[in-house]
Protein backbone atom coordinates (compact mmCIF):
# COMPACT_ATOMS: atom_id res chain seq x y z
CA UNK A 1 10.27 -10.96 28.47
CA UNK A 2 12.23 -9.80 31.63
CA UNK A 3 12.29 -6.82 34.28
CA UNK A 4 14.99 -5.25 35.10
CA UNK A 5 14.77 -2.39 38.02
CA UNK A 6 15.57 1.25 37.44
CA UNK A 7 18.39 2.54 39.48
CA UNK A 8 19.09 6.23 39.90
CA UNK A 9 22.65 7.14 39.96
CA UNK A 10 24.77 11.00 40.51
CA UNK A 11 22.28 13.92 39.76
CA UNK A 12 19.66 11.85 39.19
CA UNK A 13 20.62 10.00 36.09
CA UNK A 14 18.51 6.34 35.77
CA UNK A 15 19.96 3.35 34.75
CA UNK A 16 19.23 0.09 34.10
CA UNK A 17 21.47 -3.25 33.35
CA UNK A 18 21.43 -4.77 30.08
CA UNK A 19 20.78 -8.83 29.71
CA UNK A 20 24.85 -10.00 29.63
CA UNK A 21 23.86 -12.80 27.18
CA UNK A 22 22.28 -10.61 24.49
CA UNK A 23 24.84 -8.15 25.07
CA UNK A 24 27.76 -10.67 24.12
CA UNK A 25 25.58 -12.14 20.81
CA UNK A 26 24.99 -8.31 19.67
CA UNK A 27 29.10 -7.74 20.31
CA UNK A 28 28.31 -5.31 23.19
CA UNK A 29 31.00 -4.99 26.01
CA UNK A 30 32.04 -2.44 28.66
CA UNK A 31 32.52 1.10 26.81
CA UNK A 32 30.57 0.44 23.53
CA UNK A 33 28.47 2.66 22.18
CA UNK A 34 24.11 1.80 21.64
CA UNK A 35 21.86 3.79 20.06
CA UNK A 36 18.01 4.99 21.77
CA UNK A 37 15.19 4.92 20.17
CA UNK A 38 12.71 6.71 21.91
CA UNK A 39 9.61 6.09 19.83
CA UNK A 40 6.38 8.62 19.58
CA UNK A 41 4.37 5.28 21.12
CA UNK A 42 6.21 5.41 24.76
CA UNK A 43 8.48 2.85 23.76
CA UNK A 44 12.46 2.61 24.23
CA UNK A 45 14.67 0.74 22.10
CA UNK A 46 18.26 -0.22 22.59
CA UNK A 47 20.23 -1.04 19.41
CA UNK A 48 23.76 -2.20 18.92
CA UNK A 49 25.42 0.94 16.16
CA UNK A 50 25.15 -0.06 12.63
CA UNK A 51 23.58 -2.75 12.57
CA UNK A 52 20.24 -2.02 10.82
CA UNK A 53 21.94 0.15 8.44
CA UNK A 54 24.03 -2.25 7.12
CA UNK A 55 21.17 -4.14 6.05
CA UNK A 56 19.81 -1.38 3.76
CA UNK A 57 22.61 1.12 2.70
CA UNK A 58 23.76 -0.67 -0.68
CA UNK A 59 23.99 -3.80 -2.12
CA UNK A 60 26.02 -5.41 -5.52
CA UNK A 61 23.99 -7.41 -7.90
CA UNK A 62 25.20 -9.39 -10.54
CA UNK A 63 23.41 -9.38 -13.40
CA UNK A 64 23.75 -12.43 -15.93
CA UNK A 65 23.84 -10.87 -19.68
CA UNK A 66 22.17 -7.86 -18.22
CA UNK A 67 18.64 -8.68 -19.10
CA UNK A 68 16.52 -5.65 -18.81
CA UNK A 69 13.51 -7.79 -17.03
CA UNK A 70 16.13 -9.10 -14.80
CA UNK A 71 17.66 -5.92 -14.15
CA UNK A 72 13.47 -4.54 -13.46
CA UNK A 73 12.79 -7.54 -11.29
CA UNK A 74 15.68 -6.59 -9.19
CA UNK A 75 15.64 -3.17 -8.88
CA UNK A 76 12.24 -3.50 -7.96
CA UNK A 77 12.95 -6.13 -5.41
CA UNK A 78 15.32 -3.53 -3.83
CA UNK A 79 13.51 -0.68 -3.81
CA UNK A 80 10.72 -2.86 -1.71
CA UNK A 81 13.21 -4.21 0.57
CA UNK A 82 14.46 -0.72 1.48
CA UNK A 83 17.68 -0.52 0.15
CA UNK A 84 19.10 2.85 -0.05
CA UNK A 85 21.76 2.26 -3.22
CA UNK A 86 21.73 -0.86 -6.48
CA UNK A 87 24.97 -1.41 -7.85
CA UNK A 88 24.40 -3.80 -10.98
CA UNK A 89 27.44 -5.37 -12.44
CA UNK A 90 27.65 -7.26 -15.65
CA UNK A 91 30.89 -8.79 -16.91
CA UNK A 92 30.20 -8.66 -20.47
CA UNK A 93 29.37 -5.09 -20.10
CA UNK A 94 25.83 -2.82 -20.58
CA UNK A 95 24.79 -1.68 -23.98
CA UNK A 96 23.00 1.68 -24.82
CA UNK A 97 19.58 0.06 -24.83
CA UNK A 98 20.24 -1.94 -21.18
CA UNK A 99 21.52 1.33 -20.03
CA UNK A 100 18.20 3.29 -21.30
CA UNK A 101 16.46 0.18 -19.58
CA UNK A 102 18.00 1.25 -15.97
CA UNK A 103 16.72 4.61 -16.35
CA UNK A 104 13.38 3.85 -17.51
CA UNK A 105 12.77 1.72 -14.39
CA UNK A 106 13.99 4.19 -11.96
CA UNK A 107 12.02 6.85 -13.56
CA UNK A 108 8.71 4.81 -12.18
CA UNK A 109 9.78 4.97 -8.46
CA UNK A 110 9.75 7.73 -6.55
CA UNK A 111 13.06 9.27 -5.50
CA UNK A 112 15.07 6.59 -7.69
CA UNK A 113 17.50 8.04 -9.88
CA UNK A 114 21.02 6.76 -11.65
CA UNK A 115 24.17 8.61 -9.99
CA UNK A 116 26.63 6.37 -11.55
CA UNK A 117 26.92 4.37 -14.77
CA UNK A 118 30.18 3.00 -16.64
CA UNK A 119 30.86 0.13 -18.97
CA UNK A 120 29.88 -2.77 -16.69
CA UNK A 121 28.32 -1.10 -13.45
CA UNK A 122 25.15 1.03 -13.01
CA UNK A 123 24.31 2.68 -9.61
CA UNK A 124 20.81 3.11 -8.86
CA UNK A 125 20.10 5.03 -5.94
CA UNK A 126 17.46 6.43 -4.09
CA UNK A 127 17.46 10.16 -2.83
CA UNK A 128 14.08 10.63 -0.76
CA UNK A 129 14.32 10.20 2.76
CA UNK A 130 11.75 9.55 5.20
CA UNK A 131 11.19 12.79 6.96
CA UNK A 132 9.96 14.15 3.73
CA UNK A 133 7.06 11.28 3.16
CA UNK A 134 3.84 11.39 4.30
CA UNK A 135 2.73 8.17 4.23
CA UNK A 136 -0.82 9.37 4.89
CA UNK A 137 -1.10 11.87 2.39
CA UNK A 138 0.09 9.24 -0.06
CA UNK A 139 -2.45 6.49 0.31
CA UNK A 140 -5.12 9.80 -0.05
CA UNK A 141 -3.63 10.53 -3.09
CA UNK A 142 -3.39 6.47 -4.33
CA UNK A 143 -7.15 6.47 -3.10
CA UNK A 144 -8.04 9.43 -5.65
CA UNK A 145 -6.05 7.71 -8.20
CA UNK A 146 -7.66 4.41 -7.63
CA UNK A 147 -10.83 5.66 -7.96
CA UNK A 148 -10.98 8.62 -10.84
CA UNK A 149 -9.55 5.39 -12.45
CA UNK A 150 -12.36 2.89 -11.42
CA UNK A 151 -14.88 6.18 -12.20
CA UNK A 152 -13.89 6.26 -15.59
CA UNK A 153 -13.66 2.55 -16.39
CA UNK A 154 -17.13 2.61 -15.44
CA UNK A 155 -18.04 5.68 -17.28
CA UNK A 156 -18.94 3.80 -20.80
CA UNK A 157 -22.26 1.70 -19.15
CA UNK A 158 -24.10 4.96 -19.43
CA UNK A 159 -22.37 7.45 -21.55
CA UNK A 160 -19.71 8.57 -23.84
CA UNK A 161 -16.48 6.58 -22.86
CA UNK A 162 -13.29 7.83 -21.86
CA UNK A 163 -11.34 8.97 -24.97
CA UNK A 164 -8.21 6.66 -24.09
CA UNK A 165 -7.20 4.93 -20.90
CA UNK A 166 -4.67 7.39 -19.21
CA UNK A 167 -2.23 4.55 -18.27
CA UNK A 168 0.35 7.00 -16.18
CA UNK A 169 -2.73 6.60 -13.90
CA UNK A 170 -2.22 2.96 -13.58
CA UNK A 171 2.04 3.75 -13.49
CA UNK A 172 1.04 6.56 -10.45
CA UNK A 173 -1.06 4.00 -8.36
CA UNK A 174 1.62 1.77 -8.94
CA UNK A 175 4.41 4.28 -7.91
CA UNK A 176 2.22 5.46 -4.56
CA UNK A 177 2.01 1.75 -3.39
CA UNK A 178 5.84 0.95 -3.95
CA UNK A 179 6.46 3.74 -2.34
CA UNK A 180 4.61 3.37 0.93
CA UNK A 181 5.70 -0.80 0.67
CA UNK A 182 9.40 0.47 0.71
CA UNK A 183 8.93 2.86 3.93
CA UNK A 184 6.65 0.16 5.61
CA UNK A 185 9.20 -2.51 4.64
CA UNK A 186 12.35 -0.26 5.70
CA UNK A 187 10.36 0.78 9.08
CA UNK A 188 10.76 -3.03 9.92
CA UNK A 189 14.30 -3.38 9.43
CA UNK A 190 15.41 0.07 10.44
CA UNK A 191 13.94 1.61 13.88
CA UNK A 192 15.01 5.74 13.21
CA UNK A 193 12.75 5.30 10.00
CA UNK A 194 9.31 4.79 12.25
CA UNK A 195 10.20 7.80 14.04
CA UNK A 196 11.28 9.68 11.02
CA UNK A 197 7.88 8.96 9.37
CA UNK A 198 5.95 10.63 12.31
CA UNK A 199 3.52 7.43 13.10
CA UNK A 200 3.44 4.95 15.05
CA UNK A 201 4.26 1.54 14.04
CA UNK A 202 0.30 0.77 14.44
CA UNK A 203 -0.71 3.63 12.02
CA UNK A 204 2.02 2.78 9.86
CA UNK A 205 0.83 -0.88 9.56
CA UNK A 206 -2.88 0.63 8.99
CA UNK A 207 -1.61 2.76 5.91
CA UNK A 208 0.28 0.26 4.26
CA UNK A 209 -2.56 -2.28 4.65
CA UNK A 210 -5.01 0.52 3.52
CA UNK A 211 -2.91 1.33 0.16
CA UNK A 212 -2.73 -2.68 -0.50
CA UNK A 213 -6.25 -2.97 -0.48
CA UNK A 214 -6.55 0.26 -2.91
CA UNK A 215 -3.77 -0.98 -5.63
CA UNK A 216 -5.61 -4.16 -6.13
CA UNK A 217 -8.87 -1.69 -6.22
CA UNK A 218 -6.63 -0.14 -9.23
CA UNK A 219 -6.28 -3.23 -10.11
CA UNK A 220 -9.82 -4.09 -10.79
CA UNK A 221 -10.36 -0.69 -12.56
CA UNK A 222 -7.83 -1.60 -14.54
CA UNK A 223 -9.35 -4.90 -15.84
CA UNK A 224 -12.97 -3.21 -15.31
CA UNK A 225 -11.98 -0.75 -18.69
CA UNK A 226 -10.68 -3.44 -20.59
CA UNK A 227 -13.75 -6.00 -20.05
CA UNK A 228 -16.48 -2.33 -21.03
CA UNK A 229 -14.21 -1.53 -24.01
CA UNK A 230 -15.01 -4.90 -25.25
CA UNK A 231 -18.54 -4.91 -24.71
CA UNK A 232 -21.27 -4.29 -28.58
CA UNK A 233 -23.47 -1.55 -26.55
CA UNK A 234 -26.57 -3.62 -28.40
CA UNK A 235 -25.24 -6.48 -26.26
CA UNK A 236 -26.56 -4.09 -23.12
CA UNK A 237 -30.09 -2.28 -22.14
CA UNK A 238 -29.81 0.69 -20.34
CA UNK A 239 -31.32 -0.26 -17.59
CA UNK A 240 -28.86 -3.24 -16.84
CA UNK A 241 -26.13 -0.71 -17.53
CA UNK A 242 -27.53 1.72 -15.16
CA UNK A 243 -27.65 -0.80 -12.52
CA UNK A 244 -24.29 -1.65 -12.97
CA UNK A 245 -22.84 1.64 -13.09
CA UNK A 246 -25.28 2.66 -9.51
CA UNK A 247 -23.65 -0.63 -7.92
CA UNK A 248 -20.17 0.79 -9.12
CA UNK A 249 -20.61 4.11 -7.45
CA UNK A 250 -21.81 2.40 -4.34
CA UNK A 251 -18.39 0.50 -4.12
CA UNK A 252 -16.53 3.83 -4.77
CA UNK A 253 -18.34 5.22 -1.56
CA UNK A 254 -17.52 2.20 0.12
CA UNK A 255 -13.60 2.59 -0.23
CA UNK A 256 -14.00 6.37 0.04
CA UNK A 257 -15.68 6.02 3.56
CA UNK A 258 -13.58 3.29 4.32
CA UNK A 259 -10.20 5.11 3.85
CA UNK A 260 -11.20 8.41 5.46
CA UNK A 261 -12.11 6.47 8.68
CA UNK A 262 -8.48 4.07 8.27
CA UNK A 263 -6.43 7.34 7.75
CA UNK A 264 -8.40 9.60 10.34
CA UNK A 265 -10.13 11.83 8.46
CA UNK A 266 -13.39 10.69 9.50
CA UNK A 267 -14.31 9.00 13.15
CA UNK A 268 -15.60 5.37 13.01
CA UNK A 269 -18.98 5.97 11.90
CA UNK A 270 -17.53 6.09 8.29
CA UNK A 271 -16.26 2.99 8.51
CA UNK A 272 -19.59 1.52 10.08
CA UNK A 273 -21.62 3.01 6.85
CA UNK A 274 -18.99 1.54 4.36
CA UNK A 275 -19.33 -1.78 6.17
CA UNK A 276 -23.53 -1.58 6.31
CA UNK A 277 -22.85 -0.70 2.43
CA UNK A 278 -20.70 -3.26 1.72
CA UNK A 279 -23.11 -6.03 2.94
CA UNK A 280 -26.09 -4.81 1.24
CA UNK A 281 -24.36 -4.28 -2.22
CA UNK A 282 -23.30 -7.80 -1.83
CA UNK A 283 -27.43 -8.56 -1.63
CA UNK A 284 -27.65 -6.60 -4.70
CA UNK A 285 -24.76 -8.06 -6.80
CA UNK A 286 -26.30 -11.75 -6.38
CA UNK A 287 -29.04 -10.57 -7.48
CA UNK A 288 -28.53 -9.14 -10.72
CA UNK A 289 -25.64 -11.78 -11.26
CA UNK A 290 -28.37 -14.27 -11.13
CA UNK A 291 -30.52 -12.47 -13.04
CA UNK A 292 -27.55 -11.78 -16.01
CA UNK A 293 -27.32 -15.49 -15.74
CA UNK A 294 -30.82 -16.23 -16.67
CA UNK A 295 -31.57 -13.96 -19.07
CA UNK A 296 -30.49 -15.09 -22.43
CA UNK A 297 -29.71 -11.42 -24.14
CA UNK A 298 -27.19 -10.45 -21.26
CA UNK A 299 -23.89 -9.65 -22.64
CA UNK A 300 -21.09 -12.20 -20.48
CA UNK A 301 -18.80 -9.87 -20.42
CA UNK A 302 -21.22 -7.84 -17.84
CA UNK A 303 -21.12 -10.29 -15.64
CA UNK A 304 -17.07 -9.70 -15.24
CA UNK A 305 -17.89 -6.08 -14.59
CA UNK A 306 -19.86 -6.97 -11.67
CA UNK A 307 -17.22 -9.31 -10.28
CA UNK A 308 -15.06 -6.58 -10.50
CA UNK A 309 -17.65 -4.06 -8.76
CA UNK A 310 -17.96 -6.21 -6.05
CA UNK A 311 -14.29 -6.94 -5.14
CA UNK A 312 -14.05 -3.32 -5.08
CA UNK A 313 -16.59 -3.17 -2.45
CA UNK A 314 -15.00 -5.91 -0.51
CA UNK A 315 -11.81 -4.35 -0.97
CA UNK A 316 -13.38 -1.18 0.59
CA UNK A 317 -14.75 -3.38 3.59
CA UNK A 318 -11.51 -5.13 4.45
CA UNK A 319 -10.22 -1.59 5.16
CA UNK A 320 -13.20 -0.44 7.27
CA UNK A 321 -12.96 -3.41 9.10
CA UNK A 322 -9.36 -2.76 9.84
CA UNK A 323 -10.90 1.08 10.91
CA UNK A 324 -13.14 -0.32 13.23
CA UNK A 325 -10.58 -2.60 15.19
CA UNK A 326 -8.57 0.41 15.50
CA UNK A 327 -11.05 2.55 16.65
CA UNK A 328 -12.06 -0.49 19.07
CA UNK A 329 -8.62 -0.64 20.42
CA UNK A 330 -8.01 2.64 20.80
CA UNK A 331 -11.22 2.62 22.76
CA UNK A 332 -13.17 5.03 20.00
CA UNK A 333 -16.00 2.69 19.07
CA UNK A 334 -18.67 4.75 20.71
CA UNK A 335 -22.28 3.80 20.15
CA UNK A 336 -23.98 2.36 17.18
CA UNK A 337 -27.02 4.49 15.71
CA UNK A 338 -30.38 3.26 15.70
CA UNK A 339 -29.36 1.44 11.85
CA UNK A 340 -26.21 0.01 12.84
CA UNK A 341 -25.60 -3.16 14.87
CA UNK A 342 -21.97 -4.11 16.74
CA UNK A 343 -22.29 -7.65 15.10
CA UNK A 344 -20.47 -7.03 12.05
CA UNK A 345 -18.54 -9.64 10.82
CA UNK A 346 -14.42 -9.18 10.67
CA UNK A 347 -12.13 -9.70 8.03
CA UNK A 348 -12.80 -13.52 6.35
């Protein structure tokens, strides 16, 4: 890092000299034009024109034999990375099934649709821009998704299971996270989008991390309904169940508490209660896991449905723990109540 001191020159205009040396590498000489990026976190960035947007307007992709899981893989890959427009060409041409196989993928991302298709080319673009995204209204939706999923994976310990497993939950939670991955991933490359988005690129770091931790929470709900729909309900006494499915709601408070403190709809007591939580279910797993272990009548598969409890809890603690460092530099910590200690252990 350098300083450079502000001159004032005419009316009152200030100006400053740029570095000649990283002026010649970006191609900048007398009478070219820079962009200013005057960000909502007091900080000023000089850009050479063009340059980020070449980097995520469009992009050709050859396609060997125009394999539908190659063509998902890379569409996919794209719409991560940011890029605004997917050509894909394939020499020997795109049947009516490949063709149906575009459309289905761009149908699961948000904003994707196909704007161009012939013989050997398809043109997947996407059509949502970043002043119409709320990145924090989408990880509160992907945090109701996540957990009505996780609630009803549950649900079959200690009553009437879920009729069938709504998988467009699983495609939605899926959807949300791409979503906020592409802006967070664009946001990197591109410095308009930041602004555009209406964060900072602190918040924006905190939501992306936030809806990480709650797709793999999906994740676990996901497996969590598979594992109970296997499980002979003789193999199971109620009150094993009902501890189970207690623990379960405990980690579902966890993340709750944990993601209204990351996305600041609750102050950083909420993140100190789903952190106190998260310890003591921990306590509380071991010990039933031990005692599913010694028992002899304890169904196995249990014991995976506790695993997955209790990565949902931890899940839910990574994020308060990323809550409380925010409120600590932001200087919100405040005190502890007469429960609470300031010793809790960050992120392992």
């Amino acid at each position: 890092m350098e300083t450079r001191k502000i001159q004032q020159v005419g009316g009152g205009t200030y100006t400053v000299s740029l570095p000649k040396e990283w002026a010649e590498t970006v191609d900048i000489e007398p009478g070219s034009v820079v962009d200013l990026h005057t960000h909502i976190d007091g900080v000023l960035v000089v850009q050479a024109q063009e340059r980020d947007a070449e980097t995520t307007s469009h992009v050709a992709l050859s396609v060997p034999h125009a394999d539908p899981a190659c063509i998902e893989r890379a569409l996919r890959a794209a719409y991560a990375a940011g890029i605004e427009a997917v050509t894909f060409e394939a020499p020997d041409g795109f049947d009516d099934d490949q063709h149906r196989a575009v459309e289905r993928i761009a149908r699961t991302l948000s904003g994707v649709t196909v704007t161009e298709s012939t013989a050997t080319t398809v043109t997947v673009r996407t059509l949502l821009d970043a002043s119409e995204v709320s990145i924090r209204q989408s990880v509160r939706q992907l945090r109701f998704v996540a957990l009505s999923m996780h609630r009803d994976a549950t649900a079959a310990l200690t009553g009437p299971a879920v009729a069938e497993w709504d998988a467009d939950r699983d495609e939605q939670a899926d959807r949300l996270y791409a979503m906020i991955d592409r802006y967070f991933q664009r946001a990197l490359a591109r410095l308009d989008e930041v602004d555009a988005l209406g964060l900072t690129r602190s918040e924006l770091f905190v939501c992306w991390t936030t809806a990480r931790e709650l797709e793999r929470v999906a994740d676990h709900a996901e497996r969590i309904a598979a594992t109970v729909g296997a499980i002979d309900g003789e193999d199971i006494d109620d009150e094993t169940a009902g501890e189970v499915s207690s623990l379960a709601e405990t980690a579902r408070e966890i993340v709750e508490d944990a993601v209204r403190a990351a996305v600041g709809d609750a102050d950083v007591t909420a993140a100190r209660a789903a952190l106190h939580d998260r310890d003591g279910l921990r306590d509380d797993v071991e010990a039933l896991d031990r005692r599913l272990f010694e028992s002899e009548a304890a169904a196995y598969r249990l014991t995976r449905v506790l695993d997955g409890v209790a990565r949902t809890a931890e899940h839910g603690g990574n994020v308060a723990e990323l809550a409380l460092r925010t409120a600590i530099q932001k200087g919100e910590l405040g005190a502890p109540s007469a429960e609470e200690t300031l010793d809790e252990p960050l992120a392992e």
